[in-house]
N, C-alpha and C. Protein backbone atom coordinates (compact mmCIF):
# COMPACT_ATOMS: atom_id res chain seq x y z
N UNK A 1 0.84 -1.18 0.00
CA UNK A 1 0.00 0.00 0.00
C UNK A 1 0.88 1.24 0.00
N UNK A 2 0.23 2.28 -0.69
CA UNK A 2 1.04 3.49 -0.27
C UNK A 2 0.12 4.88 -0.06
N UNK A 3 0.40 5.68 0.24
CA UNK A 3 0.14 7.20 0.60
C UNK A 3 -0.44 7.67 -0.46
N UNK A 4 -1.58 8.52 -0.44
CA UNK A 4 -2.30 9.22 -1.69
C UNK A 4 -2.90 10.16 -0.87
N UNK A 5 -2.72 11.30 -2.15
CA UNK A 5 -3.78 12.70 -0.98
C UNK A 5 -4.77 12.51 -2.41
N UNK A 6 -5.86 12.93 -1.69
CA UNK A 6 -7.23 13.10 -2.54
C UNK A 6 -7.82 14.91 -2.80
N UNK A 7 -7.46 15.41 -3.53
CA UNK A 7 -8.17 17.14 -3.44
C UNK A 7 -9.23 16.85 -4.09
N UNK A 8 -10.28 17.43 -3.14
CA UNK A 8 -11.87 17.35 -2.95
C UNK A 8 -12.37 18.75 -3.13
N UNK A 9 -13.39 18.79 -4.50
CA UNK A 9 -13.50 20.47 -4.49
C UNK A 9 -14.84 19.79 -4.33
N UNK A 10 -15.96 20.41 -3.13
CA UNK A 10 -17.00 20.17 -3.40
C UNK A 10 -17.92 21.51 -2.73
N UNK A 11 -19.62 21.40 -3.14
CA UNK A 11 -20.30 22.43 -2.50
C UNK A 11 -20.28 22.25 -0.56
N UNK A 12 -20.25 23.73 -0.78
CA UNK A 12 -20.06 24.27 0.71
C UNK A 12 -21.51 23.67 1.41
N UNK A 13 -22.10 22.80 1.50
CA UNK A 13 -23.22 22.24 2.43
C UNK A 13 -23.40 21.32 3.45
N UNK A 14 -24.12 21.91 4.16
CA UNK A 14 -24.23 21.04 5.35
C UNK A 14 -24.54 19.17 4.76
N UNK A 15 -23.62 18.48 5.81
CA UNK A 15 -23.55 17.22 5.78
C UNK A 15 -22.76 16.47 4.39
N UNK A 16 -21.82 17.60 3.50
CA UNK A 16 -21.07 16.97 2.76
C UNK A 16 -19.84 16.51 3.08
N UNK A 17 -19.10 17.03 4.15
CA UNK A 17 -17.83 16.20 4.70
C UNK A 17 -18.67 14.91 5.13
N UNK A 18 -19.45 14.61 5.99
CA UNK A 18 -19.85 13.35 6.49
C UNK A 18 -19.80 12.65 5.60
N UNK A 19 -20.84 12.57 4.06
CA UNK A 19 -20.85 12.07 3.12
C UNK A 19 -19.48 11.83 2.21
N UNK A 20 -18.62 12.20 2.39
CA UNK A 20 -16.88 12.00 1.93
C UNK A 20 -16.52 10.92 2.84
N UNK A 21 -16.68 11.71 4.19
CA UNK A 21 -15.99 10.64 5.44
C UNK A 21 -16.55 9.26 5.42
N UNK A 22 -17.43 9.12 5.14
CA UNK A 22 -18.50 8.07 5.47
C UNK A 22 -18.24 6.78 4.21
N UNK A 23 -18.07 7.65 2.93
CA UNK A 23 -17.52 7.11 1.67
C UNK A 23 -16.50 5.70 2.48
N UNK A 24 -15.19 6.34 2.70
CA UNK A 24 -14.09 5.84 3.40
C UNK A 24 -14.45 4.71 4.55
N UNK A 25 -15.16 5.60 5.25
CA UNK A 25 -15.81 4.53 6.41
C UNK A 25 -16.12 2.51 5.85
N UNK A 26 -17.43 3.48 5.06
CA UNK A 26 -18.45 2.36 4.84
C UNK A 26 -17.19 1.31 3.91
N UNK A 27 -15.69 2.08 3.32
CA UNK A 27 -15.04 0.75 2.78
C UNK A 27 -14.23 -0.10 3.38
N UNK A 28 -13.92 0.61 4.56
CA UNK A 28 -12.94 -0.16 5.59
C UNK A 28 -11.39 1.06 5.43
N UNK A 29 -11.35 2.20 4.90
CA UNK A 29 -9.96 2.34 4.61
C UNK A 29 -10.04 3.78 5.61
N UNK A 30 -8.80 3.47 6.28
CA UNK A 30 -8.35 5.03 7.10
C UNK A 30 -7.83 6.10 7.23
N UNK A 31 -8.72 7.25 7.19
CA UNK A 31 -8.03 8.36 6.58
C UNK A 31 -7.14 8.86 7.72
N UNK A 32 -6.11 9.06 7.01
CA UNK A 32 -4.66 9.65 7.86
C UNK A 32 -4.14 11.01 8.09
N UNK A 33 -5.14 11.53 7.40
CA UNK A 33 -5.26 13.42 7.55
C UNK A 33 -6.35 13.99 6.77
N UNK A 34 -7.17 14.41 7.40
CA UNK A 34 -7.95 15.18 6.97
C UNK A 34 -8.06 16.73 7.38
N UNK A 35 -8.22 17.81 6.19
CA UNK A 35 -8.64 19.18 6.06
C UNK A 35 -9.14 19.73 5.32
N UNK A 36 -10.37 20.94 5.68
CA UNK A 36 -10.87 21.30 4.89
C UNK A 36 -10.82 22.35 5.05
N UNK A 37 -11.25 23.41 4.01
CA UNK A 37 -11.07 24.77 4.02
C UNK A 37 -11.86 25.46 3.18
N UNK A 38 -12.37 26.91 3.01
CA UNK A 38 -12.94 27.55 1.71
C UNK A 38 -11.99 27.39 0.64
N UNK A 39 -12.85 27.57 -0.30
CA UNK A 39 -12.12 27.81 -2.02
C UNK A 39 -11.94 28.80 -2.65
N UNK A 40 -12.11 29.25 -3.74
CA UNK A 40 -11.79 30.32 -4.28
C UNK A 40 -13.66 30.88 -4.27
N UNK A 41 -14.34 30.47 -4.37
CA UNK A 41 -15.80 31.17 -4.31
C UNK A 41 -16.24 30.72 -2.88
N UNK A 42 -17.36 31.36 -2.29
CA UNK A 42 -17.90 31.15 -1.40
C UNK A 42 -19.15 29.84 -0.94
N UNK A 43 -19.21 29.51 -2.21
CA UNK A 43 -19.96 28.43 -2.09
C UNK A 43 -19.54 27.04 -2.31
N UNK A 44 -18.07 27.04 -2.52
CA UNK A 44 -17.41 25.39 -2.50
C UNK A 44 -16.04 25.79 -1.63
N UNK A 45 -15.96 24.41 -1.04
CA UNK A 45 -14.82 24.27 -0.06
C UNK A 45 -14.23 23.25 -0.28
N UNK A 46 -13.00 23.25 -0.42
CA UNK A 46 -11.69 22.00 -0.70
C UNK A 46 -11.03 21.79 0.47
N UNK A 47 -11.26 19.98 -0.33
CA UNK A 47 -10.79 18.66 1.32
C UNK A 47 -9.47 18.05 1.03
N UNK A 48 -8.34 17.93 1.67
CA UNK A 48 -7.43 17.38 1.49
C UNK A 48 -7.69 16.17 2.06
N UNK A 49 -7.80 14.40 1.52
CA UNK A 49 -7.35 13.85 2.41
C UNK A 49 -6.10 12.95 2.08
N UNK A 50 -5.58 12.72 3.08
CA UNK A 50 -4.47 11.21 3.06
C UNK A 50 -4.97 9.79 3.38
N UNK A 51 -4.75 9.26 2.39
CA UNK A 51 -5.10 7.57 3.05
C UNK A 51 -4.22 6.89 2.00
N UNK A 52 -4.13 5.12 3.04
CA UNK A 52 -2.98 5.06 2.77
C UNK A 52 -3.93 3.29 2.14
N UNK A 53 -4.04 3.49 0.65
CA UNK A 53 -4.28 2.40 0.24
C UNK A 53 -3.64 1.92 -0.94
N UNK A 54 -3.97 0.78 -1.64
CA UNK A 54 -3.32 0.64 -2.93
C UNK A 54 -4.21 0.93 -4.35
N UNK A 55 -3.52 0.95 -5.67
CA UNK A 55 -4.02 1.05 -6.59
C UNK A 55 -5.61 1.33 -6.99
N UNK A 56 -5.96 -0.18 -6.87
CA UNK A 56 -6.62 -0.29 -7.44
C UNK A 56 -8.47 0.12 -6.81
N UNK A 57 -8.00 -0.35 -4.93
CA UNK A 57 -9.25 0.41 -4.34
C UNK A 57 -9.20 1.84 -4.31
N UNK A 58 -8.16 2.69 -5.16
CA UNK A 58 -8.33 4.25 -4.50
C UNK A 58 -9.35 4.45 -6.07
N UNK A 59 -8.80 3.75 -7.06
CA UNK A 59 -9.08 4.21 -8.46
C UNK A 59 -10.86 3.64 -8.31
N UNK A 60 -11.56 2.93 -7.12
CA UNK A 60 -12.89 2.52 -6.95
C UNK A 60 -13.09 3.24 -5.87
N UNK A 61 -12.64 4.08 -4.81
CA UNK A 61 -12.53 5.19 -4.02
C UNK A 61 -13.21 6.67 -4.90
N UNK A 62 -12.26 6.91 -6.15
CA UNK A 62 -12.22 8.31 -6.66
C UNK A 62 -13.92 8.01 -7.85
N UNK A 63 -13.76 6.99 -8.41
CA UNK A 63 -15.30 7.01 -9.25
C UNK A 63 -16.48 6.97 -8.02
N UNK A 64 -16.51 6.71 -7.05
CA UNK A 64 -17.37 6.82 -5.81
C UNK A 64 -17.53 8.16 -5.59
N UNK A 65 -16.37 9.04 -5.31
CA UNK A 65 -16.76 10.28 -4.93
C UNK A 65 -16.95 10.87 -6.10
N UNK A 66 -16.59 10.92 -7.21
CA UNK A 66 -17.18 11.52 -8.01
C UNK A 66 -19.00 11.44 -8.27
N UNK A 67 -19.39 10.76 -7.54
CA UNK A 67 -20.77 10.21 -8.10
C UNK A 67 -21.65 11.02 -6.69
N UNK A 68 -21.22 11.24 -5.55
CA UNK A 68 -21.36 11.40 -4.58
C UNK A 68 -22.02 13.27 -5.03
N UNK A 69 -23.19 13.80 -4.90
CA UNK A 69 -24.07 14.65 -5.10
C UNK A 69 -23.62 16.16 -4.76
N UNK A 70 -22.40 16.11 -3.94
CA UNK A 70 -22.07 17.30 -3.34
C UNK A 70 -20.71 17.92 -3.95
N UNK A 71 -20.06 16.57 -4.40
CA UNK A 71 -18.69 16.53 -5.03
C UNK A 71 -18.56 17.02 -6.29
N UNK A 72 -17.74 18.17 -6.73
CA UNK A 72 -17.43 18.50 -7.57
C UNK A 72 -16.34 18.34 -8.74
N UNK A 73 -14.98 17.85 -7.77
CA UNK A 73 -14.37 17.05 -8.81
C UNK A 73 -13.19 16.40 -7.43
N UNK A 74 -12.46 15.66 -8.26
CA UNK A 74 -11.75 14.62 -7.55
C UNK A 74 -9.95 14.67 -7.69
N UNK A 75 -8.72 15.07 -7.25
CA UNK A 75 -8.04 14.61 -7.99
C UNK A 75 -7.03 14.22 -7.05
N UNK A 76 -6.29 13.53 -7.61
CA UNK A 76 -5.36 12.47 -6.58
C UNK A 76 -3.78 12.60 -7.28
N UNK A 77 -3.36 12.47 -6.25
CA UNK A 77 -1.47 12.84 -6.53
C UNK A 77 -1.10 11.55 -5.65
N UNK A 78 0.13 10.94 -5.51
CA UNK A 78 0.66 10.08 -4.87
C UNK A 78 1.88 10.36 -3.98
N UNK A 79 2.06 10.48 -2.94
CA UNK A 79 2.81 11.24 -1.69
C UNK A 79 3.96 10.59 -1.71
């Protein structure tokens, strides 16, 4: 396994971190840093997270959140 950060641009609404966090939860995998913050507009806020999995569940991780109602886009770098 290795280290991946996930940048999460999604709308600023109540109960959309849960719905990210919960993503992770409901697969078994543990996030190793999480932050969030405003964005460049006032109505979306970007999530950094770290988790530390392999290949092929992050690449079934990232089409999940993309599908996820609040999420705006997804993108992943490898640490």
């Amino acid at each position: 396994m290795s280290k991946h950060t996930l940048s999460i641009c999604l709308e600023n609404k109540a109960g959309a971190l849960t719905r990210v966090a919960g993503l992770f939860s409901r697969r078994g995998f543990n996030i190793e840093s999480l932050s969030v913050g405003p964005a460049d507009e006032p109505t979306t806020s970007r999530m950094s997270i770290v988790v530390d999995v392999d290949e092929r569940p992050l690449e079934q991780i990232i089409q999940q959140l993309d599908k996820l109602v609040n999420v705006i886009s997804v993108q992943e770098q490898s640490v």
